[in-house]
PDB file of N, CA and C in Angstrom:
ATOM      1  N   UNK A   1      76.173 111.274 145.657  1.00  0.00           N
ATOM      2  CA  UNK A   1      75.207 110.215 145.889  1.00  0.00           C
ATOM      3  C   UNK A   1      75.893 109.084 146.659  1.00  0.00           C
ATOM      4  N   UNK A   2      75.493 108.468 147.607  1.00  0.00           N
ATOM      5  CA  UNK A   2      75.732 107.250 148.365  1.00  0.00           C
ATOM      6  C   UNK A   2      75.126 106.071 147.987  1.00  0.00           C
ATOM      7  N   UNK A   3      75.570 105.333 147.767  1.00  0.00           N
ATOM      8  CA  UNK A   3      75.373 104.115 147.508  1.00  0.00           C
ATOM      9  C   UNK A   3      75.481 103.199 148.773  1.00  0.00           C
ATOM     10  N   UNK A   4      74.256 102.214 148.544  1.00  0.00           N
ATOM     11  CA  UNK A   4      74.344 101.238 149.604  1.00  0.00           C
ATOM     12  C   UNK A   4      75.179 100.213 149.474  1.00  0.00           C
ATOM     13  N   UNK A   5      75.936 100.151 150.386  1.00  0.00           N
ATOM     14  CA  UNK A   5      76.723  99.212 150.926  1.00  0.00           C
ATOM     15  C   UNK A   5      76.711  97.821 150.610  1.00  0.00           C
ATOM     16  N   UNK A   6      75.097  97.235 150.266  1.00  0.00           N
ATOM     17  CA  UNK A   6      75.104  96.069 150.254  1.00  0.00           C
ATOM     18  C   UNK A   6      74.514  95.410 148.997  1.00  0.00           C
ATOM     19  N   UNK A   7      74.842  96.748 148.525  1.00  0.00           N
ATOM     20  CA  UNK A   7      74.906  96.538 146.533  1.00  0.00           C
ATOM     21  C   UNK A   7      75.802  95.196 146.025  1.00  0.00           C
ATOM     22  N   UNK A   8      75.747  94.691 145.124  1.00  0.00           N
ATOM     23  CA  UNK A   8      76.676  93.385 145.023  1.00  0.00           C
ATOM     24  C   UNK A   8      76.975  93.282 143.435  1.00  0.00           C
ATOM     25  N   UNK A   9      77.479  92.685 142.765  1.00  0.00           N
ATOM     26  CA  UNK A   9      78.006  92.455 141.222  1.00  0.00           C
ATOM     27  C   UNK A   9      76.639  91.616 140.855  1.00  0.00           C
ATOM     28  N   UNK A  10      75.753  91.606 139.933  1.00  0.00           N
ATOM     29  CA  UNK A  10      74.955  91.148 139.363  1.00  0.00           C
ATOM     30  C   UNK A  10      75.560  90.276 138.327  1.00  0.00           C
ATOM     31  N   UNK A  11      75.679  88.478 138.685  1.00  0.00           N
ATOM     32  CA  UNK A  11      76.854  87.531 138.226  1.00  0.00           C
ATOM     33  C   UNK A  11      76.108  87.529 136.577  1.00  0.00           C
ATOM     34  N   UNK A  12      75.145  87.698 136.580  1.00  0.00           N
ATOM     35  CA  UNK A  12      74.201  87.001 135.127  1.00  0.00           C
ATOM     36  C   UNK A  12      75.150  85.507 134.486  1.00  0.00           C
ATOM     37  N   UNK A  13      75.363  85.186 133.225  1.00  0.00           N
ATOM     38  CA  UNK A  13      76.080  84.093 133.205  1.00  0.00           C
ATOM     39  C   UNK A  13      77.423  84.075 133.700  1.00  0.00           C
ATOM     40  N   UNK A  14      77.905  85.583 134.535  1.00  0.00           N
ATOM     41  CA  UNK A  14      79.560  84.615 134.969  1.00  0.00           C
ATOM     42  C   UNK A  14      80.170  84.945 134.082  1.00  0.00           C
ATOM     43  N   UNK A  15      80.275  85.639 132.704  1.00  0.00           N
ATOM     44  CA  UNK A  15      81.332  85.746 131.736  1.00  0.00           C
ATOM     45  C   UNK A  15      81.539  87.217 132.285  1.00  0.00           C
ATOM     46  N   UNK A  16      80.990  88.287 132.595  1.00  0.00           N
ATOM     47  CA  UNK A  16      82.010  89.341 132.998  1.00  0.00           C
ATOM     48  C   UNK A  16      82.151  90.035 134.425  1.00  0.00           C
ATOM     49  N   UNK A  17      81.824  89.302 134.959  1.00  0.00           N
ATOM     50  CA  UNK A  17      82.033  89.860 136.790  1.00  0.00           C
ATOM     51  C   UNK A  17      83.642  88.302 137.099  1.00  0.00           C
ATOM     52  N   UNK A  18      84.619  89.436 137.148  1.00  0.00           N
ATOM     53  CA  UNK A  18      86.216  88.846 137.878  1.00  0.00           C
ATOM     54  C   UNK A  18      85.831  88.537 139.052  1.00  0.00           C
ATOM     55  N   UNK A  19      86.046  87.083 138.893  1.00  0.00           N
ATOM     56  CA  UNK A  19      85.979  86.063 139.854  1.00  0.00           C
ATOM     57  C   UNK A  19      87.329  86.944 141.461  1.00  0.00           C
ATOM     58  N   UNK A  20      88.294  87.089 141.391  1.00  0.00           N
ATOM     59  CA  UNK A  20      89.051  87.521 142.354  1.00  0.00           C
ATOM     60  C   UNK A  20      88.800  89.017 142.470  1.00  0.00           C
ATOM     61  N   UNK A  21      88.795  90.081 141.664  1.00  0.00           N
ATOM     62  CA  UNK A  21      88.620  91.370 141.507  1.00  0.00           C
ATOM     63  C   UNK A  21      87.701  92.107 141.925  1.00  0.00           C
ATOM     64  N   UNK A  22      86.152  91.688 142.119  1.00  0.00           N
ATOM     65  CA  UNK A  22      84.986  92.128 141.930  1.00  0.00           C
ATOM     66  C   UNK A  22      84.538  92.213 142.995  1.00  0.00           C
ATOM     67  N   UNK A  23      84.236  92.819 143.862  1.00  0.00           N
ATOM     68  CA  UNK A  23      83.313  92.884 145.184  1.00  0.00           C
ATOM     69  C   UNK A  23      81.470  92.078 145.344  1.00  0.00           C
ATOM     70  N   UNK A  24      81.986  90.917 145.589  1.00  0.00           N
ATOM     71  CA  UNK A  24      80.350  90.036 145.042  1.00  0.00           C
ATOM     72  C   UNK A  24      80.051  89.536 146.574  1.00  0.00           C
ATOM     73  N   UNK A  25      80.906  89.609 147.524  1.00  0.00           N
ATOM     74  CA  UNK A  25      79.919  89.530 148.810  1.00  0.00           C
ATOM     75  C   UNK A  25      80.567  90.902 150.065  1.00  0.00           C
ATOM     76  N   UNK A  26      80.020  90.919 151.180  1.00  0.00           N
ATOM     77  CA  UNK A  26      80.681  91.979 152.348  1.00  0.00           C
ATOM     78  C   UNK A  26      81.566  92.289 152.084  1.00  0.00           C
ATOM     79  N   UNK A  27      82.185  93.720 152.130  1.00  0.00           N
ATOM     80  CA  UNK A  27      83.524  94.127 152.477  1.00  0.00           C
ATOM     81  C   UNK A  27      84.094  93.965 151.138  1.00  0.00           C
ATOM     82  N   UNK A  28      85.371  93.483 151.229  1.00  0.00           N
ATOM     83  CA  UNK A  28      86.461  93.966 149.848  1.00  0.00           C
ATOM     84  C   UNK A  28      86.342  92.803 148.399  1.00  0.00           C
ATOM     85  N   UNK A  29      86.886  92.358 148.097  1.00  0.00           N
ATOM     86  CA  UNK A  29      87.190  91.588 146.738  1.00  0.00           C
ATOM     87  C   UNK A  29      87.841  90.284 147.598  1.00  0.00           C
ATOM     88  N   UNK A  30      87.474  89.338 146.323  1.00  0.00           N
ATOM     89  CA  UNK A  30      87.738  88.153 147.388  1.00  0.00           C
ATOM     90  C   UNK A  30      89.538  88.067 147.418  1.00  0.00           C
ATOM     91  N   UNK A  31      90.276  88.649 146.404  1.00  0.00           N
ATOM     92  CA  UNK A  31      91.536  88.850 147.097  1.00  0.00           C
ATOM     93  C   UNK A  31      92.350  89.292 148.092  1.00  0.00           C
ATOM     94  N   UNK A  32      91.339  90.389 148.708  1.00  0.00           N
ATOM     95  CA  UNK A  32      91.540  91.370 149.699  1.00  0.00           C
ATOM     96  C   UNK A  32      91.056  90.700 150.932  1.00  0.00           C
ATOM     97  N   UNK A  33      89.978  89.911 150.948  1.00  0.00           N
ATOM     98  CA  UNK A  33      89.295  89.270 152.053  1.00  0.00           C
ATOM     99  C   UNK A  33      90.191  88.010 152.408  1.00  0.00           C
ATOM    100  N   UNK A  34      90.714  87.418 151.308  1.00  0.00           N
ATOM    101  CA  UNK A  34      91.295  86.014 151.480  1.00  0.00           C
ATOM    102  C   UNK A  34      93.009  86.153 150.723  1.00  0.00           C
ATOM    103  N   UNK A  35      94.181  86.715 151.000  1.00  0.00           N
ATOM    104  CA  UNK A  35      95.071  87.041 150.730  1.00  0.00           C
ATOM    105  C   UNK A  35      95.977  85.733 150.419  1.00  0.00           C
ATOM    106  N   UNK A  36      96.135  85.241 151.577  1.00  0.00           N
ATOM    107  CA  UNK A  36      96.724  83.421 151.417  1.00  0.00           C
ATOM    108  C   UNK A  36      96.332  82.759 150.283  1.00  0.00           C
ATOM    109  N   UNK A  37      94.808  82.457 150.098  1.00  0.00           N
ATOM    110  CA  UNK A  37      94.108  82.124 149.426  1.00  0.00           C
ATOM    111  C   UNK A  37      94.661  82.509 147.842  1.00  0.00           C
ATOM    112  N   UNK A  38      94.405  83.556 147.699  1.00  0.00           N
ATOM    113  CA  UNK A  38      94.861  84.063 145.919  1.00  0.00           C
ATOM    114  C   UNK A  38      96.000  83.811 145.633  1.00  0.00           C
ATOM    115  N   UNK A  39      97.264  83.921 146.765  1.00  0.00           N
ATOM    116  CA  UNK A  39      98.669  83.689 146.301  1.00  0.00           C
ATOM    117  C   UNK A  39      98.672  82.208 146.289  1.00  0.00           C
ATOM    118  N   UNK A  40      98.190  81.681 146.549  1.00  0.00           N
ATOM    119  CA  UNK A  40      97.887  79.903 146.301  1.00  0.00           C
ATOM    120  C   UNK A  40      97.200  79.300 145.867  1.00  0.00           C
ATOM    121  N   UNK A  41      96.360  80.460 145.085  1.00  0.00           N
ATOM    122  CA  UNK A  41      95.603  79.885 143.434  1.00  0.00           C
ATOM    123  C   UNK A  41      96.552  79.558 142.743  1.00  0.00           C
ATOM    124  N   UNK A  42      96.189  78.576 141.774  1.00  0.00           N
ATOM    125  CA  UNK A  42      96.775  78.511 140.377  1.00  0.00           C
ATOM    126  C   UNK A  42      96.333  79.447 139.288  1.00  0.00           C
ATOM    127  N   UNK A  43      95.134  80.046 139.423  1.00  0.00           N
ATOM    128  CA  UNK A  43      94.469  80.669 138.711  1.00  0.00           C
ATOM    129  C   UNK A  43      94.130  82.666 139.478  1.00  0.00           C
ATOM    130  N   UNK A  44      94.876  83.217 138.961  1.00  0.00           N
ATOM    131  CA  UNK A  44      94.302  84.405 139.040  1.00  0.00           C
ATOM    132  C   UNK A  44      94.024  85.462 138.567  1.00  0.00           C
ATOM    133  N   UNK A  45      93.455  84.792 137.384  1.00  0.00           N
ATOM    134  CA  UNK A  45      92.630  85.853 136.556  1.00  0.00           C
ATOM    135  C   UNK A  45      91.592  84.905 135.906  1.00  0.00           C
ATOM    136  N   UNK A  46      90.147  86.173 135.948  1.00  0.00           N
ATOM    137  CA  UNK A  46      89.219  85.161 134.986  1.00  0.00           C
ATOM    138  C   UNK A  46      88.092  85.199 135.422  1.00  0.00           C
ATOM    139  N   UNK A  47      86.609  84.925 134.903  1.00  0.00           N
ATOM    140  CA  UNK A  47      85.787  85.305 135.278  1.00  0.00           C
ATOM    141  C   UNK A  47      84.857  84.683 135.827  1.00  0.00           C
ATOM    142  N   UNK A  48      84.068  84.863 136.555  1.00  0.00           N
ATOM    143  CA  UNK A  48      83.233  84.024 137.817  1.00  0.00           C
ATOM    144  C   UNK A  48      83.256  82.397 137.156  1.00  0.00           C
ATOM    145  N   UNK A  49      82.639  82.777 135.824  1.00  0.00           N
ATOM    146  CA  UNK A  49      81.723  80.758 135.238  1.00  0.00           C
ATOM    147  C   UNK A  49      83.136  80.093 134.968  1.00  0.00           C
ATOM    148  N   UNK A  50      84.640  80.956 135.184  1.00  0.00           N
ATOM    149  CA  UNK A  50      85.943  79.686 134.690  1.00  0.00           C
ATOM    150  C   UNK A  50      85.987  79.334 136.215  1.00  0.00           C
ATOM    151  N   UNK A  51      85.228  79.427 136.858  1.00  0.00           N
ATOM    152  CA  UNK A  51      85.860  79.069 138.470  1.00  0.00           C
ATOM    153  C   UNK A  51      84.723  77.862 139.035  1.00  0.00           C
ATOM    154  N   UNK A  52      84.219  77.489 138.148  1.00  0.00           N
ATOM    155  CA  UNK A  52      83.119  76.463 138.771  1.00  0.00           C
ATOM    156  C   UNK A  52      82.160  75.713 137.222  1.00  0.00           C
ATOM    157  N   UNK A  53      81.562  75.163 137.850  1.00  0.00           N
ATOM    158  CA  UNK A  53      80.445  74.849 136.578  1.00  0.00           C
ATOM    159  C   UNK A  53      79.285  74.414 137.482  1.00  0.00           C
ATOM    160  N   UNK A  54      77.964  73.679 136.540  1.00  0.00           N
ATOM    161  CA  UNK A  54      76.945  73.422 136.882  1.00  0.00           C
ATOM    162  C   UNK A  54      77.090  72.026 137.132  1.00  0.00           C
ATOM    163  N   UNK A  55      76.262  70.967 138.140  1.00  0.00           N
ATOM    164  CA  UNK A  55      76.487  69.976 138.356  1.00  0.00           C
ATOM    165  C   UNK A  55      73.937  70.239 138.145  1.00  0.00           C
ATOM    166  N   UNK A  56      73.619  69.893 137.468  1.00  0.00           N
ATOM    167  CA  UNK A  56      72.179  70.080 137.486  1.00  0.00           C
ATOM    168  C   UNK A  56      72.025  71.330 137.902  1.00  0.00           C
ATOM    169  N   UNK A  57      71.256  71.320 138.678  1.00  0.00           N
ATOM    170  CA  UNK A  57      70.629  72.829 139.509  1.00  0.00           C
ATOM    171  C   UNK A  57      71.698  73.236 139.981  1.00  0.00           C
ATOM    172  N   UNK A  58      72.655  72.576 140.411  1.00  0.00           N
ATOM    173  CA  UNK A  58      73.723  73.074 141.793  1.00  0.00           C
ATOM    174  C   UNK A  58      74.610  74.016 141.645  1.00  0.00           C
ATOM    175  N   UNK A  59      75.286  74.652 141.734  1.00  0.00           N
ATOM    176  CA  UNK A  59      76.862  75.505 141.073  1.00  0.00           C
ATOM    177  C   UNK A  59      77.690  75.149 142.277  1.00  0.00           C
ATOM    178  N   UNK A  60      79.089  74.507 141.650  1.00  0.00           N
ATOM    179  CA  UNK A  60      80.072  73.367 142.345  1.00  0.00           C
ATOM    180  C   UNK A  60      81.179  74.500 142.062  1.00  0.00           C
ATOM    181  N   UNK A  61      81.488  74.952 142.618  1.00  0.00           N
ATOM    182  CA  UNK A  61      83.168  76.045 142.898  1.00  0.00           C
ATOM    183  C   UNK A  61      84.499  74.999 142.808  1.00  0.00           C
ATOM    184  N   UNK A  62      84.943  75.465 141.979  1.00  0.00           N
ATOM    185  CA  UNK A  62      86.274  74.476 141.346  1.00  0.00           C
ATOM    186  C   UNK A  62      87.400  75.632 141.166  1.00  0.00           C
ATOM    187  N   UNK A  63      87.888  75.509 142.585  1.00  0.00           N
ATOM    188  CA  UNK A  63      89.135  76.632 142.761  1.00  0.00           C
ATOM    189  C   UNK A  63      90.107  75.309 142.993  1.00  0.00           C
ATOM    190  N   UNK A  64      91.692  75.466 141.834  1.00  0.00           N
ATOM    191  CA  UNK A  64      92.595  74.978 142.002  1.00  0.00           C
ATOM    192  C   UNK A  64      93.952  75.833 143.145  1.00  0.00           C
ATOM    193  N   UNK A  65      94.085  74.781 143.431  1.00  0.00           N
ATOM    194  CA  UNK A  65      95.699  75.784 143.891  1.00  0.00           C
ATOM    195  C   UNK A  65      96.460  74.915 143.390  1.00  0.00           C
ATOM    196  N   UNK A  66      97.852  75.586 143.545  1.00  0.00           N
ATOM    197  CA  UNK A  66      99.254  75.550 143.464  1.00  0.00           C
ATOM    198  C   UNK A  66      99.540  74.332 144.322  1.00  0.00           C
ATOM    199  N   UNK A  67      99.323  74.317 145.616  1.00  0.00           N
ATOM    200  CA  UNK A  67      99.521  72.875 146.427  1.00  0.00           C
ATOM    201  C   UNK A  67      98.881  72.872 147.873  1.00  0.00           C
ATOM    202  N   UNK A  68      98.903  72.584 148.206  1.00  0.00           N
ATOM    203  CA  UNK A  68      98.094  72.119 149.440  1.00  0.00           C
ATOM    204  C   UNK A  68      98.141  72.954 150.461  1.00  0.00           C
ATOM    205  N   UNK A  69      96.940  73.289 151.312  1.00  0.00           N
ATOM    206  CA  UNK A  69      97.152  74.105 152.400  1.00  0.00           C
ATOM    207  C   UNK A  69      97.640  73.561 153.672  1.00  0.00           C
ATOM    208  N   UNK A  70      99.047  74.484 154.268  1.00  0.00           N
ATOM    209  CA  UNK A  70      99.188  73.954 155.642  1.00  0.00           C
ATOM    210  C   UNK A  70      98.193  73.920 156.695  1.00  0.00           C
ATOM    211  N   UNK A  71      98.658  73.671 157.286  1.00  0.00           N
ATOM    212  CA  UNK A  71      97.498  73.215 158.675  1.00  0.00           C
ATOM    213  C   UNK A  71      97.163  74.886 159.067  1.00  0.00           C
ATOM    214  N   UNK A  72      98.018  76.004 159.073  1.00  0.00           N
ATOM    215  CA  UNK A  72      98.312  77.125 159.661  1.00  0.00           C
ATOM    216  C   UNK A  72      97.233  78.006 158.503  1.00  0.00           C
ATOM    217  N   UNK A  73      97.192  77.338 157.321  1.00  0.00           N
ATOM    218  CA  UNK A  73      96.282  78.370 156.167  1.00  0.00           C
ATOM    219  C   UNK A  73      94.930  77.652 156.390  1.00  0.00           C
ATOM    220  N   UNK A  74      94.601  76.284 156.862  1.00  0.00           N
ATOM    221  CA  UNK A  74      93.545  75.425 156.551  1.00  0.00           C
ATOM    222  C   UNK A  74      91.891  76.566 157.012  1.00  0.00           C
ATOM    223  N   UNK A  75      92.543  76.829 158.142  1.00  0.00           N
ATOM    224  CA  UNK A  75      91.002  77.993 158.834  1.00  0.00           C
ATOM    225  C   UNK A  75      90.589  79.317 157.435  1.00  0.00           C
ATOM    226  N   UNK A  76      92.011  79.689 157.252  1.00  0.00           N
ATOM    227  CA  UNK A  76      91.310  80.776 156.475  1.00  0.00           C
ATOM    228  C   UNK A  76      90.831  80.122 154.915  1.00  0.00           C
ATOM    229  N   UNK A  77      91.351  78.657 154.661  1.00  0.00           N
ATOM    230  CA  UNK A  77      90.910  78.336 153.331  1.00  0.00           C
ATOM    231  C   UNK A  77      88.976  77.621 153.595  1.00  0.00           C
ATOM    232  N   UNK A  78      88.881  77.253 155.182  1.00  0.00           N
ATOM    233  CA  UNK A  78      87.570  77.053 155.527  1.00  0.00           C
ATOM    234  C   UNK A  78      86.624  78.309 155.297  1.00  0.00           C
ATOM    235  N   UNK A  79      87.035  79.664 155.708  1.00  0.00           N
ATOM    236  CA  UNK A  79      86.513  80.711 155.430  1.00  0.00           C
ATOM    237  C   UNK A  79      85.864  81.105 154.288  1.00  0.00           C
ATOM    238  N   UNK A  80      86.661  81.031 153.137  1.00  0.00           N
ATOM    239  CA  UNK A  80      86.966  80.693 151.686  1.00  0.00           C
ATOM    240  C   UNK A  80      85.541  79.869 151.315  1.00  0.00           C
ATOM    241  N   UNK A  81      85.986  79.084 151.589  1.00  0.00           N
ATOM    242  CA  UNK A  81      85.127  78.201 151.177  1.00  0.00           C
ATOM    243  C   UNK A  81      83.549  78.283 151.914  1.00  0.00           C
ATOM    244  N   UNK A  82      83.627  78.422 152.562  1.00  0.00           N
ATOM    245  CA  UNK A  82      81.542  78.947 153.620  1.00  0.00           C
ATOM    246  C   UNK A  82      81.454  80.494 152.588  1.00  0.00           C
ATOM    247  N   UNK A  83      82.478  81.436 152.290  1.00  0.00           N
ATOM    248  CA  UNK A  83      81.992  82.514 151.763  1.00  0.00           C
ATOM    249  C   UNK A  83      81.897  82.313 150.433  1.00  0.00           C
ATOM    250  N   UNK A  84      82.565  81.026 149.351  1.00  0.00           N
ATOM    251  CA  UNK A  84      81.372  81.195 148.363  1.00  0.00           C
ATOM    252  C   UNK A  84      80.363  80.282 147.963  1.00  0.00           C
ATOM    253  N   UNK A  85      79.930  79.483 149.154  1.00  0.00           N
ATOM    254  CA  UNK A  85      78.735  79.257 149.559  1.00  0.00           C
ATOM    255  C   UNK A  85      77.550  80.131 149.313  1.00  0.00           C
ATOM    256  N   UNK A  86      77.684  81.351 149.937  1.00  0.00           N
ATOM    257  CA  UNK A  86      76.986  82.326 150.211  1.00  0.00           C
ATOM    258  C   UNK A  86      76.715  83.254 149.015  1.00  0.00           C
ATOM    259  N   UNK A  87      77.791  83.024 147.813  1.00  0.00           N
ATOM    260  CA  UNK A  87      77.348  83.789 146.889  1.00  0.00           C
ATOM    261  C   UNK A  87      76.535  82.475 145.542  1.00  0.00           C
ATOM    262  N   UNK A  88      75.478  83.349 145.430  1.00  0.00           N
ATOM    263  CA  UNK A  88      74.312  82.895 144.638  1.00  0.00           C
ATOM    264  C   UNK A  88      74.983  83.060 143.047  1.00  0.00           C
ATOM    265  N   UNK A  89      74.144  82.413 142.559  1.00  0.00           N
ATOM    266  CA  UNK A  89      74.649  82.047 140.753  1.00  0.00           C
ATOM    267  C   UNK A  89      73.557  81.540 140.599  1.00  0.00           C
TER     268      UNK A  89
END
């Protein structure tokens, strides 16, 4: 059986779809998509709702790092950031 491609992790509250692990938008896991990115988390393990909270209606993404991005990582941490935009909660 084939499965479509553009199947996605069904987040429900966020306690068991892995925030880095899980394939929740295009293509691979957000570790695989954003490599720089994960080795310059502070956090890498854990599940979607420890990576953000609710601000009212809104869902506010609260990814820490380790320290600051150089100028040379800044594009792919812009990337990062528009792609989980795009994922719904």
């Amino acid at each position: 059986m084939v499965m479509d491609e553009r199947l996605r992790v069904i987040l429900g509250k966020g306690d068991k779809a892995n925030f880095w692990s899980d394939v929740m938008v295009e293509g691979e896991t957000l570790k695989e998509d954003f490599p720089r990115i994960f080795s310059l988390t502070s956090k890498k393990r854990g599940c979607v709702r420890e990576y953000g909270s609710w601000d009212g209606n809104i869902w506010k993404w609260d990814i820490s790092l380790r320290s600051p991005c150089f100028n040379w990582e800044l594009e792919q941490w812009e990337c990062f950031r528009k792609c989980l935009e795009n994922i719904k909660i």
